[in-house]
Protein backbone atom coordinates (compact mmCIF):
# COMPACT_ATOMS: atom_id res chain seq x y z
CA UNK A 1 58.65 58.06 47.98
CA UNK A 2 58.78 60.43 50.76
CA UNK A 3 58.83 64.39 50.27
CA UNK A 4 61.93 65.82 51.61
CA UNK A 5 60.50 69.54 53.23
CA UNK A 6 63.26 72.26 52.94
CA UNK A 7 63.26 75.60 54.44
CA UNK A 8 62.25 79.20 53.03
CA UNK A 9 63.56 81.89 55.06
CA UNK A 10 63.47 80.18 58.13
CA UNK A 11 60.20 78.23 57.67
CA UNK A 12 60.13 74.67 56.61
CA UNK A 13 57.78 73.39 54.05
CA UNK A 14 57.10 70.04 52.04
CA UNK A 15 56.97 69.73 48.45
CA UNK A 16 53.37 70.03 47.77
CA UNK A 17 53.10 73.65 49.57
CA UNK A 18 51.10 76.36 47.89
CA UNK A 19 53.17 78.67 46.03
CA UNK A 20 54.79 81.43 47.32
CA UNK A 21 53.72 84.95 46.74
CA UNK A 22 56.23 87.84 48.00
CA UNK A 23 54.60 91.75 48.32
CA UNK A 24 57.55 94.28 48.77
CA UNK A 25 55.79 96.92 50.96
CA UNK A 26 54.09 95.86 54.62
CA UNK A 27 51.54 98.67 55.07
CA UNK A 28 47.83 97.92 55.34
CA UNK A 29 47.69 96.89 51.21
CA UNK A 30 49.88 94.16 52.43
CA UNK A 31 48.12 93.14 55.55
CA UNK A 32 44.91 92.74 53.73
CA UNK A 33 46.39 90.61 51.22
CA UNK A 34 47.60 88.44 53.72
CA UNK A 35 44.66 87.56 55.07
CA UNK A 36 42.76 86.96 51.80
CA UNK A 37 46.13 84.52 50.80
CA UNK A 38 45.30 81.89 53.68
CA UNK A 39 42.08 81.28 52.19
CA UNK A 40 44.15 79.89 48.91
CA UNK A 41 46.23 77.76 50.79
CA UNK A 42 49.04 80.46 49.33
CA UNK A 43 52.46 81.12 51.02
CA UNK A 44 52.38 84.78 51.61
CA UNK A 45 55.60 87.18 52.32
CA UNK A 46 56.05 90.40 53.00
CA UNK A 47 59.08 92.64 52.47
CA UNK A 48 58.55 95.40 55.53
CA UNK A 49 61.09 98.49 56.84
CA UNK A 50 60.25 97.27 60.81
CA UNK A 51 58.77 94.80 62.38
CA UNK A 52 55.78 96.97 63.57
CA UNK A 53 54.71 98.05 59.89
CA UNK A 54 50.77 96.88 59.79
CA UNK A 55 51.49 93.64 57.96
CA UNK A 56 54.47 92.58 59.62
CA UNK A 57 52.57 92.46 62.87
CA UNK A 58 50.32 89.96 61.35
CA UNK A 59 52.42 88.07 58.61
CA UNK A 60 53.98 85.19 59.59
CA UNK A 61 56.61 85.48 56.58
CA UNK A 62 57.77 88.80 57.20
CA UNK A 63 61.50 89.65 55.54
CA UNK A 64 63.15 92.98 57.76
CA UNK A 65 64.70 94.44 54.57
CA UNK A 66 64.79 97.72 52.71
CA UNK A 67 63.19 97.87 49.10
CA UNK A 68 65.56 100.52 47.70
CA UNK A 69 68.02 97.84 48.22
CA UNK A 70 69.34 95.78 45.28
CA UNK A 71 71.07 93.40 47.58
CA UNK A 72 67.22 92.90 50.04
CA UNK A 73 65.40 92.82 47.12
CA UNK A 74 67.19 89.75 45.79
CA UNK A 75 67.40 87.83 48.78
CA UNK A 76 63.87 88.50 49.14
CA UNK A 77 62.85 87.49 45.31
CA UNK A 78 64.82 84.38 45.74
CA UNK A 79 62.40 82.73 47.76
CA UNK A 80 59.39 83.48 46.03
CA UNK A 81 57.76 82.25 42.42
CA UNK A 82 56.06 85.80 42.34
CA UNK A 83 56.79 88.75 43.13
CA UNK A 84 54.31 91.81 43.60
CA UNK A 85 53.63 95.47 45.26
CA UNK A 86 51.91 97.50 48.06
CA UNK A 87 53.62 100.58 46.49
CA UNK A 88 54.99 102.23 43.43
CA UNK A 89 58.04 102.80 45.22
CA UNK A 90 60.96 100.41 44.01
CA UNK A 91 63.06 102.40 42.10
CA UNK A 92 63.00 101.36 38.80
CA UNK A 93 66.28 100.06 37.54
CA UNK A 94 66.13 97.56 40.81
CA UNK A 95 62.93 96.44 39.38
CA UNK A 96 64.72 95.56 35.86
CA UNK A 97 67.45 93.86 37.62
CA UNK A 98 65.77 91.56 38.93
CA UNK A 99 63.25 90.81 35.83
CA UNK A 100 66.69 90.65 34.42
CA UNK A 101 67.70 87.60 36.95
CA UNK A 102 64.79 85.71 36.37
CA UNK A 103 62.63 86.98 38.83
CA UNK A 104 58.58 86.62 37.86
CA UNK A 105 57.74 90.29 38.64
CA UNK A 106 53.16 91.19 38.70
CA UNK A 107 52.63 93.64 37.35
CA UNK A 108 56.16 93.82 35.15
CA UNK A 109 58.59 97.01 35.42
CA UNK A 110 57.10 97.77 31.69
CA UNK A 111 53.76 98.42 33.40
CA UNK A 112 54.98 99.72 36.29
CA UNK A 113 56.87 102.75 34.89
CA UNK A 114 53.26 104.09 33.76
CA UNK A 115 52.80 104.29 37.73
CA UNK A 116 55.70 105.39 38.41
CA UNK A 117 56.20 107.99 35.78
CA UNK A 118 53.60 110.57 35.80
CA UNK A 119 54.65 111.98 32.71
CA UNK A 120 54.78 108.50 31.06
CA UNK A 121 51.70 107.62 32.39
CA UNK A 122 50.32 110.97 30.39
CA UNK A 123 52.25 110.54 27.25
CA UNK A 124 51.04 106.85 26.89
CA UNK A 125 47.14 107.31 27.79
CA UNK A 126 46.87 109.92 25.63
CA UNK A 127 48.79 107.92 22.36
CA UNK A 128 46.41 105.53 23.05
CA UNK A 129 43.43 107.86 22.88
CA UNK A 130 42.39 107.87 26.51
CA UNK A 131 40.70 111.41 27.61
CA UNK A 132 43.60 112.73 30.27
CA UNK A 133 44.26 116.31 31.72
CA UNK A 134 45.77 118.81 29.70
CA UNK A 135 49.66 118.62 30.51
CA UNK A 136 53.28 119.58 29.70
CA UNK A 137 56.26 119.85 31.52
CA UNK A 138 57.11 122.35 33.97
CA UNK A 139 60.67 123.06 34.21
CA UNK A 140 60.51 126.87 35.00
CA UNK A 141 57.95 129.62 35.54
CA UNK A 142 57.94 130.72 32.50
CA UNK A 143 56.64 126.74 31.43
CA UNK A 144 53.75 127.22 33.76
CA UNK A 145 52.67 130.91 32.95
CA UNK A 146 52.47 129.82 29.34
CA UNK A 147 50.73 127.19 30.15
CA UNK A 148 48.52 129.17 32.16
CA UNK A 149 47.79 131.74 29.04
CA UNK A 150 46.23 129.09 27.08
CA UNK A 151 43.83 127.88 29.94
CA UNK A 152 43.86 130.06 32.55
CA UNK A 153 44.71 130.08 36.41
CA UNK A 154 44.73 127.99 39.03
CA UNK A 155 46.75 124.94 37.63
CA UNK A 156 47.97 121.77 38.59
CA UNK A 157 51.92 121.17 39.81
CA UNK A 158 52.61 117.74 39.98
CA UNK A 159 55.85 115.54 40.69
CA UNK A 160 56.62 113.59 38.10
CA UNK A 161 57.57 111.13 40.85
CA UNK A 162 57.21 109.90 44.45
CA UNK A 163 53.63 111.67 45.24
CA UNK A 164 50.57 109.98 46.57
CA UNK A 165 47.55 110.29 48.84
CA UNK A 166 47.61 113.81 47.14
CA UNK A 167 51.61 114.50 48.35
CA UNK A 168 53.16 115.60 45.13
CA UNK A 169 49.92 117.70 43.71
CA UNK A 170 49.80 121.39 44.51
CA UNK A 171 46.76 123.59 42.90
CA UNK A 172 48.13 126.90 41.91
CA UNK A 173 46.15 129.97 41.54
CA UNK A 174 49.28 132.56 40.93
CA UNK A 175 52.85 132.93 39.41
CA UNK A 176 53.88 133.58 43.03
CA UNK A 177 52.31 129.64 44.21
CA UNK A 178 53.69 128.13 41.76
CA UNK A 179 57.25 129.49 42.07
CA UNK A 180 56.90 128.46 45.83
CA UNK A 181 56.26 124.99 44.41
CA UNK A 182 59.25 125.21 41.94
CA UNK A 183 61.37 126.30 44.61
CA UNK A 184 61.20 122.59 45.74
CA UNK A 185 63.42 121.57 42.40
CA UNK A 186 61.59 118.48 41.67
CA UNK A 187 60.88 117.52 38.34
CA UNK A 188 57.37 118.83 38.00
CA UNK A 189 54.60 118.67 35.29
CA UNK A 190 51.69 121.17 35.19
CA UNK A 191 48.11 119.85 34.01
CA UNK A 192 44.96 121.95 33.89
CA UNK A 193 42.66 122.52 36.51
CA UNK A 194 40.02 119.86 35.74
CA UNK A 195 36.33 121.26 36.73
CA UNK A 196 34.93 118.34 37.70
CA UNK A 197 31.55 117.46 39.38
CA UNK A 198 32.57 114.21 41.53
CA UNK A 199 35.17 111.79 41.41
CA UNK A 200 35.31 108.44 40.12
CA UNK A 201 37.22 104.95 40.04
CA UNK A 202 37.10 101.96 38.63
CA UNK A 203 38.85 98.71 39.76
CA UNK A 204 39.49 96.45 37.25
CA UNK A 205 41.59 93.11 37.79
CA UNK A 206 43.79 91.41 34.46
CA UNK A 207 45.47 87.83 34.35
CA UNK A 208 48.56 87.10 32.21
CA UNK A 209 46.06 84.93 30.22
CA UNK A 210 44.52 87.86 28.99
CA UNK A 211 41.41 86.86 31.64
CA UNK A 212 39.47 90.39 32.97
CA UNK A 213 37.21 90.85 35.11
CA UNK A 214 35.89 94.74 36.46
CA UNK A 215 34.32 95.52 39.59
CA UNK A 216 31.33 98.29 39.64
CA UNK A 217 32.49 101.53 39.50
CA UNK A 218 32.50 104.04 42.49
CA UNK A 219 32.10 107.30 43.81
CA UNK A 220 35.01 108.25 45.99
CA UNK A 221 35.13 111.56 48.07
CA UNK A 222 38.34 113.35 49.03
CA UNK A 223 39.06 115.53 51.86
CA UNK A 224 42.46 117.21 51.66
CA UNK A 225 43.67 115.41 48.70
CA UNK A 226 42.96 111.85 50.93
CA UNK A 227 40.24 109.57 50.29
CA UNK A 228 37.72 109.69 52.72
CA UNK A 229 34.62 108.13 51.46
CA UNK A 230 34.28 105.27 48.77
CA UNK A 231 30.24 104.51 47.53
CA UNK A 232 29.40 101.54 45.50
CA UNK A 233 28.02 101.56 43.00
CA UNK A 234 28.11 105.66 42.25
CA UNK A 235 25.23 106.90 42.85
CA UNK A 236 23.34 107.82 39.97
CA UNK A 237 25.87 106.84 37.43
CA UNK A 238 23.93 106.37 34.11
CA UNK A 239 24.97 102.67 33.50
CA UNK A 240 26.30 103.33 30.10
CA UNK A 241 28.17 105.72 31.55
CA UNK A 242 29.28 102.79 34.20
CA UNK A 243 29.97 100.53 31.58
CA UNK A 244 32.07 102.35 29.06
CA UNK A 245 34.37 103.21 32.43
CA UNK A 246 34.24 99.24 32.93
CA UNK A 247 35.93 98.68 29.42
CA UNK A 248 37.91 101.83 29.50
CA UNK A 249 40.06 100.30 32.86
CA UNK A 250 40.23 96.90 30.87
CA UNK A 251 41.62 98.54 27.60
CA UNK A 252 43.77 100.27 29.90
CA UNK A 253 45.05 96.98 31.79
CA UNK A 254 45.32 95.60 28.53
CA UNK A 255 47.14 98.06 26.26
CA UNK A 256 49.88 98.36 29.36
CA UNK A 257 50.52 94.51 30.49
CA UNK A 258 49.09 94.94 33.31
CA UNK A 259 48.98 91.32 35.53
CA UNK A 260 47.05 91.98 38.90
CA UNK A 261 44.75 94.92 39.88
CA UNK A 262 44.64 98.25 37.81
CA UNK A 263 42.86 101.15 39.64
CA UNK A 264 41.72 104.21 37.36
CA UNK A 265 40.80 107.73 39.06
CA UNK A 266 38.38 109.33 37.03
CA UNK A 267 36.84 112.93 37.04
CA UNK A 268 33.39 113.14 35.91
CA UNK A 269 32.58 115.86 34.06
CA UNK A 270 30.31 117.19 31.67
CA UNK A 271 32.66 116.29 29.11
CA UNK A 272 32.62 113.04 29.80
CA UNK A 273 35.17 110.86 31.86
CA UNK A 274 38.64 112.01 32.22
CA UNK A 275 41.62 109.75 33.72
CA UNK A 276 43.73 111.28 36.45
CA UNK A 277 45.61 108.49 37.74
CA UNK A 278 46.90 104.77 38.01
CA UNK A 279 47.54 102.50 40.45
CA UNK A 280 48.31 98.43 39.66
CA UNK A 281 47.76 97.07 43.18
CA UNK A 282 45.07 96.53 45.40
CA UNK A 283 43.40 100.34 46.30
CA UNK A 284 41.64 102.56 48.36
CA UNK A 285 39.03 102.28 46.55
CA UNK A 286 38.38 98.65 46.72
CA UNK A 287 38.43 98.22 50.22
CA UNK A 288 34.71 97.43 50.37
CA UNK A 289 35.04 94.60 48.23
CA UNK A 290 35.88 92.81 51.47
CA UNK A 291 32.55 92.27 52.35
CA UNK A 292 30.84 93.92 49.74
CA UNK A 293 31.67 91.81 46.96
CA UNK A 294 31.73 87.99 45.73
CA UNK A 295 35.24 88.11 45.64
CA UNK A 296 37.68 90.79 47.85
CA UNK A 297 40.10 92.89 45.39
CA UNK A 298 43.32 90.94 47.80
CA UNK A 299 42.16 87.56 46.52
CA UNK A 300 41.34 88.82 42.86
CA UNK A 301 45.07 90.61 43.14
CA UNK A 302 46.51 87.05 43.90
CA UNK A 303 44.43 85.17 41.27
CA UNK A 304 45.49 87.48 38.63
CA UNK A 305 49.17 87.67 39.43
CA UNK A 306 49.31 83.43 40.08
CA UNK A 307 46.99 83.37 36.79
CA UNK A 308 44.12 81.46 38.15
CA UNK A 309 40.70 81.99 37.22
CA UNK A 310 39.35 85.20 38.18
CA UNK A 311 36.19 85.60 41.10
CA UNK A 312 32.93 87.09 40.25
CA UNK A 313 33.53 91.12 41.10
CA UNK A 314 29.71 91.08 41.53
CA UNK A 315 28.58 93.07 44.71
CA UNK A 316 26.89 90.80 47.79
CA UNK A 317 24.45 93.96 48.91
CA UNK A 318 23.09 96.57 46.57
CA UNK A 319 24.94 99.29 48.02
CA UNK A 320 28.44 99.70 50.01
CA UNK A 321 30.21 102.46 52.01
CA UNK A 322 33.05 102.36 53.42
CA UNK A 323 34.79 105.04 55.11
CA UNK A 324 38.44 105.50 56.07
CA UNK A 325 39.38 105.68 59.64
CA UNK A 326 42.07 108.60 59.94
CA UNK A 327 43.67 110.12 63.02
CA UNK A 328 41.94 112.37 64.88
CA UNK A 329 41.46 113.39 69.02
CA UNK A 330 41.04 109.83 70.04
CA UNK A 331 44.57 108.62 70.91
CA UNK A 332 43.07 104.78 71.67
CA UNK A 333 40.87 103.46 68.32
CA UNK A 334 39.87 100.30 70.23
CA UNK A 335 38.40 101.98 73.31
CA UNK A 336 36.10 102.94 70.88
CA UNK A 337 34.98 99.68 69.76
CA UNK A 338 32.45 98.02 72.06
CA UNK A 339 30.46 101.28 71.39
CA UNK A 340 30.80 101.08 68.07
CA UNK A 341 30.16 97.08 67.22
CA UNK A 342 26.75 97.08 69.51
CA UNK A 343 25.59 100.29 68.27
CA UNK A 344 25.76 98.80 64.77
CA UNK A 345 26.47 95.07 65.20
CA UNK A 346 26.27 94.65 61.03
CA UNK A 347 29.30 97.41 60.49
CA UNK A 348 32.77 95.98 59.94
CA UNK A 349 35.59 97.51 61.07
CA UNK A 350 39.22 97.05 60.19
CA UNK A 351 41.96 98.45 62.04
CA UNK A 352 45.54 98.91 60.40
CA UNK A 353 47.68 98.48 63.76
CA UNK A 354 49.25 102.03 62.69
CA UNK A 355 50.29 104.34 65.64
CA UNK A 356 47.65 107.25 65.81
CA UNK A 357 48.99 110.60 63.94
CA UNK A 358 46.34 113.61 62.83
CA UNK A 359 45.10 112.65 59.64
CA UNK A 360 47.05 109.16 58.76
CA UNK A 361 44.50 106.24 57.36
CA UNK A 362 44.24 104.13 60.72
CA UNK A 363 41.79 101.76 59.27
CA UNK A 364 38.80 101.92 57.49
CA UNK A 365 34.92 100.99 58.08
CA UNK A 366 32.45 99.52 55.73
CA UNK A 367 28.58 99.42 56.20
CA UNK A 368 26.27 97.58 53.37
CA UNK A 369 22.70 97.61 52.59
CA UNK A 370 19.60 98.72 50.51
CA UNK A 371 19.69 102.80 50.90
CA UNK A 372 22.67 104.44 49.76
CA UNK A 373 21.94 107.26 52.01
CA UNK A 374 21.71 104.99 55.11
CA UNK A 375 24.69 102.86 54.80
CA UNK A 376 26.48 106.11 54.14
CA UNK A 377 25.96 107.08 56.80
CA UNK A 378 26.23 104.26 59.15
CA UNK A 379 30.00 103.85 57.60
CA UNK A 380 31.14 107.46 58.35
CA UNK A 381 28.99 107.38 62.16
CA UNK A 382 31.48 104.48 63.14
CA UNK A 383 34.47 105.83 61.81
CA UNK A 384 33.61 109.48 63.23
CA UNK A 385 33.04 107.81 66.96
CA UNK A 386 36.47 105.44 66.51
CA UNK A 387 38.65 108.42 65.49
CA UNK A 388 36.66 111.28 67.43
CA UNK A 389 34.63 109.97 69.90
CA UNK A 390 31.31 111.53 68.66
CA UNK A 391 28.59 109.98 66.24
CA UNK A 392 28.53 113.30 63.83
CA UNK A 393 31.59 113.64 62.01
């Protein structure tokens, strides 16, 4: 008997095609993803604002739509068996609509409100015994100035929604900053100032099956709230110390349904580790898993979220950098390139597509080896010469 094909959103495909896996977001998350899906024979979609956002330029099943809306969001579920994220954008009742339909949603709107909700997020970590921030909520001054007698100045404003890439996150050291910050009338939280001595993450990866699988946690270094520098395995990082992080992102995964990739921000302190934030899609920091590890964190998001068996997280090289490529003088990244690619022919370098702007995450590069110190600084060489045009950054 012959297979009659039929057409999904303009493409025609037979019955035995892979399945079809749609992200809502197109930004680089996305284009990564996309790439890592053709390797699984998997029918990948994107949901994207313009046709120039970094993974429509590249995705073949790109959907011009807008994500806050219910009526795009349905067409665009409609011709996928699962649905997934670059962002923790969708607003959340659209999200529950179409769970509501039918709709196979990884991760689920029950998870995703713990992204989505900063406060949430806080309130359920720390019922289920996880080390968090101090925190309560800051409606007025007077919220924050008490808070402040207990454990002094500066503090932490946060939005309870919308920030990222540390927008939404102001550090106050006055009643005057923080009424600047309250001026803004967003629904704000205020944490204590953490004293930290570096910053981790761990990237941990959970199948509806209940499979888990956790990469090697990193070292990532932040320059004006963004992340510049991600180092794997963290350097120095007693391995019992590595390994109760390990479990402590798969309890997390666990005890919130996650389905798909769960990325914990730690602080390290002397205290011990302390969560600062969530993120249940592929991440920053797991960009180096491209190359560095067995298995990329794009094609362990889309085994978890089609629930096939997981890939070894193990790491290819003993040590990984990888730095991000952000806007800087050079207005052309790929003039830079030839210079780059024979200067170090073993350093890989991934470019977004994005238009140049001071400061915006244009791409990122990622160097691997035995020294920690040298493929350090091979990584952040290229990147300063692509975004700069000099070697030292």
């Amino acid at each position: 008997m012959t297979d009659h094909p039929h057409t999904r959103l303009g493409r025609t495909v037979g019955a035995n095609s892979g399945p079809v896996v749609g992200m809502v977001g197109a930004g680089q998350l996305a284009r990564m993803t996309a790439a890592a899906a053709v390797t699984l024979g998997i029918d990948f979609r994107v949901l994207a604002a313009g046709a120039r956002e970094s993974a429509a330029q590249v995705c073949a099943g790109t959907v011009i739509g807008d994500y806050r809306s219910a009526a795009d969001l349905k067409a665009f579920a409609a011709d996928c068996d699962v649905l997934t994220f670059d962002h923790e954008h969708v607003p959340g009742p659209l999200l529950a609509e179409l769970e509501g339909a039918g709709h196979v949603l990884r991760p689920a709107p029950s998870a995703l409100r713990f992204t989505q909700d900063k406060l949430a997020m806080r309130e359920r970590l720390t019922t289920l015994g996880v080390h968090c921030p101090r925190y309560a909520i800051a409606a007025d001054l007077a919220d924050v100035t008490g808070f402040a007698a207990i454990g002094g100045w500066p503090v932490v404003l946060k939005a309870i929604y919308g920030g990222y890439d540390g927008r939404g996150v102001w550090v106050c050291a006055s009643p005057a900053e923080a009424a600047e910050v309250l001026a803004h009338g967003l629904d704000l939280m205020v944490e204590e100032h953490v004293p930290f001595e570096r910053e981790l993450a761990i990237l941990v990866a959970r199948a509806p099956s209940g499979q888990g699988a956790a990469y090697p946690v990193v070292q990532t270094v932040q320059q004006d709230g963004i992340c510049r520098e991600v180092l794997a395995p963290a350097p120095g990082l007693a391995p019992g110390t590595a390994a109760a992080a390990q479990r402590l992102g798969l309890a997390i995964a666990r005890d919130l349904g996650v389905t798909g990739l769960l990325a914990v921000e730690l602080f390290d302190t002397p205290d011990g580790l302390i969560v600062n934030e969530l993120a249940m899609r592929p991440h920053n920091c797991g960009h180096w898993t491209i190359e560095g590890s067995v298995t990329s964190q794009f094609e362990q998001h889309l085994r978890a979220i089609l629930d096939l068996p997981l890939g070894s997280p193990v790491q290819a090289r003993r040590h990984a950098a990888m730095a991000n490529l952000l806007g800087g003088e050079n207005p052309d990244l790929r003039s830079g390139l030839p210079h780059v690619l024979a200067a170090d022919p073993a350093v890989k370098v991934h470019l977004y597509g994005k238009q140049v702007r001071p400061g915006r995450k244009l791409g990122h590069v990622t160097a691997l080896g035995h020294d920690p110190a040298v493929v350090r600084k091979r990584a952040m060489r290229a990147a300063s010469y692509l975004a700069d045009g000099v070697e030292d950054p």
